[in-house]
C-alpha atoms as a PDB file:
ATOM      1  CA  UNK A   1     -48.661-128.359 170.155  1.00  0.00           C
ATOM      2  CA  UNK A   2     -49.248-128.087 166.416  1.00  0.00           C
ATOM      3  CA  UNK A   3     -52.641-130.993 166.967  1.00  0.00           C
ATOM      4  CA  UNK A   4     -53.926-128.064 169.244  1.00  0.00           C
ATOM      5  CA  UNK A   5     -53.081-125.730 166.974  1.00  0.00           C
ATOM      6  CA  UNK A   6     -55.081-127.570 164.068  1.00  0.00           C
ATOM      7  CA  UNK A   7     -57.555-128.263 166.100  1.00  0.00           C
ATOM      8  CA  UNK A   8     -58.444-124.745 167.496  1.00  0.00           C
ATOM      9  CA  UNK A   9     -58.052-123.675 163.433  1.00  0.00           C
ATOM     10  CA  UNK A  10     -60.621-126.125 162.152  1.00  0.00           C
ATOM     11  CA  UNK A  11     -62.832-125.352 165.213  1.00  0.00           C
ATOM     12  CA  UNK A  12     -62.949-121.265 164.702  1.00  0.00           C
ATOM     13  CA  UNK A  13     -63.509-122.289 160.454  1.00  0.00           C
ATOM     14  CA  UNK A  14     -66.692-124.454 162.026  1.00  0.00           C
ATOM     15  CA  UNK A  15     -67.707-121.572 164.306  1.00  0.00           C
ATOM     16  CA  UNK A  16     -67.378-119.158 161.296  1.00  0.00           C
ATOM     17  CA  UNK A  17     -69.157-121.748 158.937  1.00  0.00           C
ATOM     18  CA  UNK A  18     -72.318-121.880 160.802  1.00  0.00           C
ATOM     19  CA  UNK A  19     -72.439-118.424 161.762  1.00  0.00           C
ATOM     20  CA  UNK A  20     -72.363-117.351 157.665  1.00  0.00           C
ATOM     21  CA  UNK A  21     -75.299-120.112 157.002  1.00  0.00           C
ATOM     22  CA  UNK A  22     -77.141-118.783 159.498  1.00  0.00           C
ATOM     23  CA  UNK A  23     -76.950-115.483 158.666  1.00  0.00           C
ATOM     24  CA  UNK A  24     -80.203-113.450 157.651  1.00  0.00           C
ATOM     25  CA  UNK A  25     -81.125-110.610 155.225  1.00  0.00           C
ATOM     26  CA  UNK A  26     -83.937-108.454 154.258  1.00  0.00           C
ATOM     27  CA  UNK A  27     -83.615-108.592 151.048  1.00  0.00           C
ATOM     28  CA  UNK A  28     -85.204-111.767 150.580  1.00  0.00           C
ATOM     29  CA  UNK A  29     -88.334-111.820 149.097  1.00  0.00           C
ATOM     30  CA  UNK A  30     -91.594-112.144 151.118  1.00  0.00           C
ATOM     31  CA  UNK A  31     -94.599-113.110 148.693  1.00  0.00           C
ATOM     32  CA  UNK A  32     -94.048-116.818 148.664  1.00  0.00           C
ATOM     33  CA  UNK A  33     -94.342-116.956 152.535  1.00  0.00           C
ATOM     34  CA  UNK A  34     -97.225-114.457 152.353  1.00  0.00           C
ATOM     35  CA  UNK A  35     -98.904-116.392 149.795  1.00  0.00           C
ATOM     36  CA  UNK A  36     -98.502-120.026 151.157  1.00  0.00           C
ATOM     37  CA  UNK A  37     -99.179-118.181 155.080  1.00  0.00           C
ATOM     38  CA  UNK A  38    -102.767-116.894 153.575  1.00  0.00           C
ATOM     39  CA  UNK A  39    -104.134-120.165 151.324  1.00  0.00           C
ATOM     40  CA  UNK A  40    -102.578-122.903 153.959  1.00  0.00           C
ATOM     41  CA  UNK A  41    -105.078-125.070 155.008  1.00  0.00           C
ATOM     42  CA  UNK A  42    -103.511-127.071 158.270  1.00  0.00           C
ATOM     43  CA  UNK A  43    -105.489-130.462 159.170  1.00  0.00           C
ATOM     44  CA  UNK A  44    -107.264-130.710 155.858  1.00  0.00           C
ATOM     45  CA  UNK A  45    -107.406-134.911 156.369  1.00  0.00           C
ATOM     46  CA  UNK A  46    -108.394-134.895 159.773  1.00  0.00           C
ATOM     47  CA  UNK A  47    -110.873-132.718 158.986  1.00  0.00           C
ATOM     48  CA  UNK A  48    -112.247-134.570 155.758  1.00  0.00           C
ATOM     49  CA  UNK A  49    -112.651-137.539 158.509  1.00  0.00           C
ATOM     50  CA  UNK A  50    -113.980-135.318 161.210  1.00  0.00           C
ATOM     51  CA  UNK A  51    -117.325-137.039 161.374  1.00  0.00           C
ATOM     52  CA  UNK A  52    -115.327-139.572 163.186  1.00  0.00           C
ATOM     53  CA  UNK A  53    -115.935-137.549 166.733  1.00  0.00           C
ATOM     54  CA  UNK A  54    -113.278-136.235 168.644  1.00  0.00           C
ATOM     55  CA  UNK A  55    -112.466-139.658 170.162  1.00  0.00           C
ATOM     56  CA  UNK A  56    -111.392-140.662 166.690  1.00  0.00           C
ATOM     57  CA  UNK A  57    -107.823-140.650 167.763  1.00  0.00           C
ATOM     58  CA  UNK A  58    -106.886-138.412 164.550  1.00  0.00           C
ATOM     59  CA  UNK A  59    -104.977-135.633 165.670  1.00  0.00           C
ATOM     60  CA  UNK A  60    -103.080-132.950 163.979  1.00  0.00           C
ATOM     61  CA  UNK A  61     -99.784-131.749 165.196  1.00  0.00           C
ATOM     62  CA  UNK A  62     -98.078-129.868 162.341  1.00  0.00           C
ATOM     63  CA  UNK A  63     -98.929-127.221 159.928  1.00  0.00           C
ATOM     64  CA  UNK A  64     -98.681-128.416 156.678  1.00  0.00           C
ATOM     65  CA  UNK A  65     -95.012-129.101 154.898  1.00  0.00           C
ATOM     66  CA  UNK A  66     -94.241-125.054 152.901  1.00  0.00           C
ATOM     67  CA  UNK A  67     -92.893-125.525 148.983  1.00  0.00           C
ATOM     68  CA  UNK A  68     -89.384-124.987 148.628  1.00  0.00           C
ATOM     69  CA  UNK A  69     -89.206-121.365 148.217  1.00  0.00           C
ATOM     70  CA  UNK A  70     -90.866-120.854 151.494  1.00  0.00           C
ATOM     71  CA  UNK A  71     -88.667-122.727 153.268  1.00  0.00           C
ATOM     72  CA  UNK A  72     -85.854-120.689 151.915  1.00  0.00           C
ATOM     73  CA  UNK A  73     -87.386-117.867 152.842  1.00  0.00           C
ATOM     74  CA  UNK A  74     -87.784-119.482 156.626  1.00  0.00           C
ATOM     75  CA  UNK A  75     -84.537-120.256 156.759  1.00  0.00           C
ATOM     76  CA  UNK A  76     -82.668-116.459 154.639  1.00  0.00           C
ATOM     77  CA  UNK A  77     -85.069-114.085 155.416  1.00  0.00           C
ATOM     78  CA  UNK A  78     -84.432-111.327 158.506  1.00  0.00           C
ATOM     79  CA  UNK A  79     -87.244-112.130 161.213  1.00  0.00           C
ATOM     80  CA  UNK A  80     -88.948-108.511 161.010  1.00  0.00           C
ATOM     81  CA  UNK A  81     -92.189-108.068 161.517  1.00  0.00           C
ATOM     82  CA  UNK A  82     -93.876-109.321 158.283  1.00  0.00           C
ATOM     83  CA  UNK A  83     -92.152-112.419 158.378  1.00  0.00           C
ATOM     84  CA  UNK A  84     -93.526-112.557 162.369  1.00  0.00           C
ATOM     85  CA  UNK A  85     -96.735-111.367 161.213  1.00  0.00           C
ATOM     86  CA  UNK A  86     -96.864-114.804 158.397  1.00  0.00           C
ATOM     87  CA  UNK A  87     -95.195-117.454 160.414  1.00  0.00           C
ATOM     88  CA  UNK A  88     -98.100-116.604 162.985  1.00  0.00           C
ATOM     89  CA  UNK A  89    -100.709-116.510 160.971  1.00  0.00           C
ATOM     90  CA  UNK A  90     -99.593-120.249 159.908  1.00  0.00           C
ATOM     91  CA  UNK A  91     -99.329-121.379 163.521  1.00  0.00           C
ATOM     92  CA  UNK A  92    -102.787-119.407 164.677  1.00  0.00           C
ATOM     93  CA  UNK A  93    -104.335-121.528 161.706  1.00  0.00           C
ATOM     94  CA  UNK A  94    -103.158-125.018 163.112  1.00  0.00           C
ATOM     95  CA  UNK A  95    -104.153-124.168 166.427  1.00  0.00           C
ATOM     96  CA  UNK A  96    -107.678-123.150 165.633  1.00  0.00           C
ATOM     97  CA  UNK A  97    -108.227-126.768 163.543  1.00  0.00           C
ATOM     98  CA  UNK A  98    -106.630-128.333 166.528  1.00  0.00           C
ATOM     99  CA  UNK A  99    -109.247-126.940 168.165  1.00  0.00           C
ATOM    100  CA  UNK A 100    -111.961-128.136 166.134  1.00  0.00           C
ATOM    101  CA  UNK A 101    -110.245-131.589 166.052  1.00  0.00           C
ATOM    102  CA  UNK A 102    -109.616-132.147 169.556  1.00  0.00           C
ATOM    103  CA  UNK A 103    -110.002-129.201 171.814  1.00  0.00           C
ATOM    104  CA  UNK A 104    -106.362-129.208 172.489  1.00  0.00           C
ATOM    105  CA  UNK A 105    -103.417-127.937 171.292  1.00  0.00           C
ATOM    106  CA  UNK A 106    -100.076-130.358 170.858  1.00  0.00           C
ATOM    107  CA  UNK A 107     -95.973-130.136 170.545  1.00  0.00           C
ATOM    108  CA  UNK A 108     -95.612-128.730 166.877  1.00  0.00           C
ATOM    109  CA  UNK A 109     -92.078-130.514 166.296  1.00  0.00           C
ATOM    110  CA  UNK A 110     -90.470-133.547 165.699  1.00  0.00           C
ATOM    111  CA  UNK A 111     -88.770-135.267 168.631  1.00  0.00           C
ATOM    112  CA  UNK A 112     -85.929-135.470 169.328  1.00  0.00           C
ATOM    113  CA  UNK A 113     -85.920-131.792 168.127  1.00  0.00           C
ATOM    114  CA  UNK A 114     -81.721-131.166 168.759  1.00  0.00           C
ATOM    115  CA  UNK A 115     -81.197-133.922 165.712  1.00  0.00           C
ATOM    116  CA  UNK A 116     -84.475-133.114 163.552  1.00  0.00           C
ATOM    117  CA  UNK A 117     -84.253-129.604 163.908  1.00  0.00           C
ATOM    118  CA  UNK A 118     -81.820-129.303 161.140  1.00  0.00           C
ATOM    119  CA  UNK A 119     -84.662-131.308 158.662  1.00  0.00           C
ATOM    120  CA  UNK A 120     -86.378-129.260 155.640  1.00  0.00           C
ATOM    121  CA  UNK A 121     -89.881-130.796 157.119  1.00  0.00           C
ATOM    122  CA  UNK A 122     -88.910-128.790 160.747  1.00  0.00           C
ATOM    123  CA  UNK A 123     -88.328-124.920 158.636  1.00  0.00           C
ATOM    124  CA  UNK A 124     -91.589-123.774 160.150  1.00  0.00           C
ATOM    125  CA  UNK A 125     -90.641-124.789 163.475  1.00  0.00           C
ATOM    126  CA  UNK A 126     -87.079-123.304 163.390  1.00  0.00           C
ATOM    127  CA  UNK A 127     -88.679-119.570 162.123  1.00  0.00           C
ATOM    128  CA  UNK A 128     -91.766-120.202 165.176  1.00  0.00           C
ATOM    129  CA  UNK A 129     -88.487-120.553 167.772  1.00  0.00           C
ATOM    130  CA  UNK A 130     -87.071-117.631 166.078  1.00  0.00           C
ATOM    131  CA  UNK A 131     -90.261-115.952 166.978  1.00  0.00           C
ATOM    132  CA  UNK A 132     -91.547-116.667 170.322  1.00  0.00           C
ATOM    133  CA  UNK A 133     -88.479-117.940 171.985  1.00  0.00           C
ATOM    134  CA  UNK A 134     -87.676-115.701 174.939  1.00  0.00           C
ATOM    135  CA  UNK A 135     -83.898-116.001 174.945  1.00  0.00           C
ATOM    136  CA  UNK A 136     -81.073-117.231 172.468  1.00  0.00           C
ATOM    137  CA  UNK A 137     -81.075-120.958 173.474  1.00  0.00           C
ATOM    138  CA  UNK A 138     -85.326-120.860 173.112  1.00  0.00           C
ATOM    139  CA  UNK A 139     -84.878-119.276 169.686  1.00  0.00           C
ATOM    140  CA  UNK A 140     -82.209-121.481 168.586  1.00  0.00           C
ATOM    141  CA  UNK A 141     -83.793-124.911 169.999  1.00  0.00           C
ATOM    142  CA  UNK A 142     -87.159-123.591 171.049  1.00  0.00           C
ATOM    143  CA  UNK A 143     -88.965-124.011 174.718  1.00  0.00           C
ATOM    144  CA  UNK A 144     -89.073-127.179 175.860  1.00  0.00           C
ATOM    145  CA  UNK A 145     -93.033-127.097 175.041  1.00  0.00           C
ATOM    146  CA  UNK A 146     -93.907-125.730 171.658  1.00  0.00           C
ATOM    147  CA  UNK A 147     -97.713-126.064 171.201  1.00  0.00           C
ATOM    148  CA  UNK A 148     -99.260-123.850 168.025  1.00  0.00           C
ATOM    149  CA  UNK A 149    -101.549-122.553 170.836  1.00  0.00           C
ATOM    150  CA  UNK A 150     -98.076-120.416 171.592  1.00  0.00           C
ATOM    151  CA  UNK A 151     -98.856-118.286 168.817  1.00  0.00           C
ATOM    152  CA  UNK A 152    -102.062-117.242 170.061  1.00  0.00           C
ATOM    153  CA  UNK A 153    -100.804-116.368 173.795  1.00  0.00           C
ATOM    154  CA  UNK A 154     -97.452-114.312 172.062  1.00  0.00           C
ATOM    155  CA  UNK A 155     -99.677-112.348 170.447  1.00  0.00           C
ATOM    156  CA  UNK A 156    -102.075-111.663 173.398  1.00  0.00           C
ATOM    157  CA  UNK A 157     -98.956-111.236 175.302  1.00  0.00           C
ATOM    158  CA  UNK A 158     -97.162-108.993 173.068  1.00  0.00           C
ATOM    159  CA  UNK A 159     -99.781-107.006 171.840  1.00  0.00           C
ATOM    160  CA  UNK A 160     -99.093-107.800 168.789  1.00  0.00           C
ATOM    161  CA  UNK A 161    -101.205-106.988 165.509  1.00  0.00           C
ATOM    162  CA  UNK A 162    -103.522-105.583 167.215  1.00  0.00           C
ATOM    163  CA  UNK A 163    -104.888-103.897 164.001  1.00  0.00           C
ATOM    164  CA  UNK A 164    -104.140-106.128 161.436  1.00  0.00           C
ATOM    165  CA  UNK A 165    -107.056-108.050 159.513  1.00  0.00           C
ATOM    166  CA  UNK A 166    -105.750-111.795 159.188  1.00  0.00           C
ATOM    167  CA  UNK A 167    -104.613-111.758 162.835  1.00  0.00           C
ATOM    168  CA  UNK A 168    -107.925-110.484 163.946  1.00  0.00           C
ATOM    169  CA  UNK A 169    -109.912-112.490 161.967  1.00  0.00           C
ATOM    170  CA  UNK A 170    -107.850-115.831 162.570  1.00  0.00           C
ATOM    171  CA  UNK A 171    -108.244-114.732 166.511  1.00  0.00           C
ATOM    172  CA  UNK A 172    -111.889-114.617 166.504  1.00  0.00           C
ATOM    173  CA  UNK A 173    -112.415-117.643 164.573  1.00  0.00           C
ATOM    174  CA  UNK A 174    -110.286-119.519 167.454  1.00  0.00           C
ATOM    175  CA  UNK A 175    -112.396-117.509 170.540  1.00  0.00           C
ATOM    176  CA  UNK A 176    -115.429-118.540 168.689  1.00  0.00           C
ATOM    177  CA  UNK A 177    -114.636-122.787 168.389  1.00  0.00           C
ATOM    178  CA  UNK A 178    -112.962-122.197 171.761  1.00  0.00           C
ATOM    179  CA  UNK A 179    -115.968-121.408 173.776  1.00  0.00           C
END
């Protein structure tokens, strides 16, 4: 009776434990996200090598790795709409080089996900889970198909910066290498 007891103890201080370090506040400050979000350049070695063709067999899956302070941010910061707005902008970016790579877009995370997830180089693809997931389990561990094309269709879907500059100009650079 006591091992149960134990047991059920160290299992609510686990609970509790990864509810606190998973907790997320406003107050966190935005700028280095913003900043990385607007000079990121996804696929910049593919591209370099480009003149390969598109049957070069170089394809790029990820955006590229964020600095410290952003991945904080990905991992503290409340997911509000400017945070939303950022972590799209990243993902809209990839998909449009993908585009221009290979005319396709491709699984943005590590596999197995369940065990990488928890990896500094997989922050951008917890806070895109966050984002477009549809219920707790797809925000947690994300659909079971995350392409970077998903940012594009959330947005269409959701109607979602419909007014807002880098959005709209990210957007019509992908329509435009699309068609």
């Amino acid at each position: 009776m006591k091992a149960i007891k134990v047991s059920l103890i160290a299992i609510l201080v686990l609970v509790i434990a990864i509810w606190i370090y998973n907790l997320r506040a406003d107050e966190v400050e935005i700028s280095p996200l913003v900043k990385f979000a607007i000079t990121c350049e996804p696929c910049e070695l593919e591209l370099k090598n480009r003149l390969l063709g598109i049957d070069s067999g170089l394809i790029c899956v990820k955006p590229p790795m964020p600095p410290d302070d952003v991945i904080e941010i990905l991992d503290k910061r409340s997911v509000d709409k400017e945070y939303t707005k950022w972590v799209l902008l990243i993902y809209l970016k990839l998909y449009e080089k993908q585009i221009l790579l290979t005319r396709q877009s491709f699984e943005t995370r590590d596999t197995p996900y369940m065990v990488e997830r928890f990896k500094k180089s997989e922050a951008l693809s917890r806070a895109f889970c966050q984002i477009v997931g549809k219920n707790e389990i797809e925000r947690t561990l994300g659909p079971e198909f995350l392409p970077a094309s998903k940012a594009y269709e959330f947005i269409e879907e959701h109607q979602l910066f419909i007014d807002d500059k880098e959005i709209r100009d990210e957007m019509n650079r992908i329509d435009s290498v699309s068609n």
